[in-house]
Protein backbone atom coordinates (compact mmCIF):
# COMPACT_ATOMS: atom_id res chain seq x y z
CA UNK A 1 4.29 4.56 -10.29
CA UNK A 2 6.37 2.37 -8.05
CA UNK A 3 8.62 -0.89 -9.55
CA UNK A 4 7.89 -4.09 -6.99
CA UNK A 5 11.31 -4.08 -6.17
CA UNK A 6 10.83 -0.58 -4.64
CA UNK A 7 7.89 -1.72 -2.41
CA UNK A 8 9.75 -4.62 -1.83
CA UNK A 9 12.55 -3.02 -0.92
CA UNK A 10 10.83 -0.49 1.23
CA UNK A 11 8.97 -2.95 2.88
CA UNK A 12 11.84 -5.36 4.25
CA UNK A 13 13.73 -2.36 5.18
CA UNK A 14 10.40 -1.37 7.16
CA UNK A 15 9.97 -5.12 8.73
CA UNK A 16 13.33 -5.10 9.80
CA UNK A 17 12.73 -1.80 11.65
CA UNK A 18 10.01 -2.70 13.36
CA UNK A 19 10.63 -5.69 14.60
CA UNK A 20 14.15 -4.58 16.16
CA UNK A 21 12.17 -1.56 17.55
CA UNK A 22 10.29 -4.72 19.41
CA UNK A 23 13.12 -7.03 19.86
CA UNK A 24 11.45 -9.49 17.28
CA UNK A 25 13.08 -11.36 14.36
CA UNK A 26 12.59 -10.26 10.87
CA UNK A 27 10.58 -13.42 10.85
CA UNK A 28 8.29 -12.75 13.94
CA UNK A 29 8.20 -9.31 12.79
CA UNK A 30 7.14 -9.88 9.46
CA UNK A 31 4.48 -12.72 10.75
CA UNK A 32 3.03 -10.08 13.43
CA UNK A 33 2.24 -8.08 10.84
CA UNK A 34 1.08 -10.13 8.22
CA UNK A 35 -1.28 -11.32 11.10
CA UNK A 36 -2.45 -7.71 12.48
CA UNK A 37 -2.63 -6.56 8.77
CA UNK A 38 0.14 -4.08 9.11
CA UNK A 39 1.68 -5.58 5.57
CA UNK A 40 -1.95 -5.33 3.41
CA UNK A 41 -1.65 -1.73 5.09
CA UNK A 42 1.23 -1.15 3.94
CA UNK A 43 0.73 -2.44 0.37
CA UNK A 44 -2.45 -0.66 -0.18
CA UNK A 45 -0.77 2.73 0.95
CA UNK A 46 2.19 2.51 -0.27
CA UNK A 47 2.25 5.51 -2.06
CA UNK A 48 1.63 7.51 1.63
CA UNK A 49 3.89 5.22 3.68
CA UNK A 50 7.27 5.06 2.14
CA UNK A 51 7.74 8.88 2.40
CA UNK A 52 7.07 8.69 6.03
CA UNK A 53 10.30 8.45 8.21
CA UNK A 54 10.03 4.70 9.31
CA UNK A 55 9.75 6.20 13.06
CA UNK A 56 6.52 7.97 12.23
CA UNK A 57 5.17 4.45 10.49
CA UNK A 58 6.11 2.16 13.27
CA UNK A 59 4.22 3.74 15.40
CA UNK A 60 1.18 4.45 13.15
CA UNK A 61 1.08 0.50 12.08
CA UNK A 62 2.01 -0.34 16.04
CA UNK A 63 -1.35 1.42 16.71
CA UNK A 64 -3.18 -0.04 13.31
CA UNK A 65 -1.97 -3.69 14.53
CA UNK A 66 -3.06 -2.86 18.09
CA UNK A 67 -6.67 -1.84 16.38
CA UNK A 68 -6.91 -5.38 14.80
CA UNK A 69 -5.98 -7.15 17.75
CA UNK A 70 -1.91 -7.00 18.21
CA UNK A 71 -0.35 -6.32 21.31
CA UNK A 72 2.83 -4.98 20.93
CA UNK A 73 3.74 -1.94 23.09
C-alpha cells in the first residue's frame, strides 16, 4: 500500500506538471482540476496513475477534465 505522503507527493509533483504544460499556476492548476475532477481521479486510481510517465497522465486527465466539462487544450 501507498503512505499519504507518497500520493501526496505524487500528486503535487503531477499538479505542477500540468498546469505548466498549460501555462497555469500550481494554484489554477490544482483548482481546474479539483473542479473537472481530475484530483478525485487521481486519488481513486492512484495505484494505476503514479506509474504512468506524467506525459501519458496529462493528457489522459486533460481528456477526463474535458469529459466533465474543462476546456483546456
Amino acid at each position: 500500500m501507498y503512505t499519504n505522503r507518497e500520493k501526496i507527493e505524487w500528486t503535487l509533483i503531477f499538479v505542477y506538471e500540468f498546469g505548466r504544460r498549460y501555462g497555469l499556476t500550481t494554484k489554477q492548476a490544482f483548482n481546474y482540476l479539483k473542479r473537472y475532477k481530475g484530483i478525485d481521479f487521481v486519488d481513486r486510481h492512484y495505484d494505476y496513475v503514479h506509474t504512468q510517465s506524467f506525459e501519458s497522465m496529462i493528457n489522459d486527465i486533460s481528456e477526463y477534465c474535458r469529459l466533465k466539462g474543462g476546456m483546456l487544450q
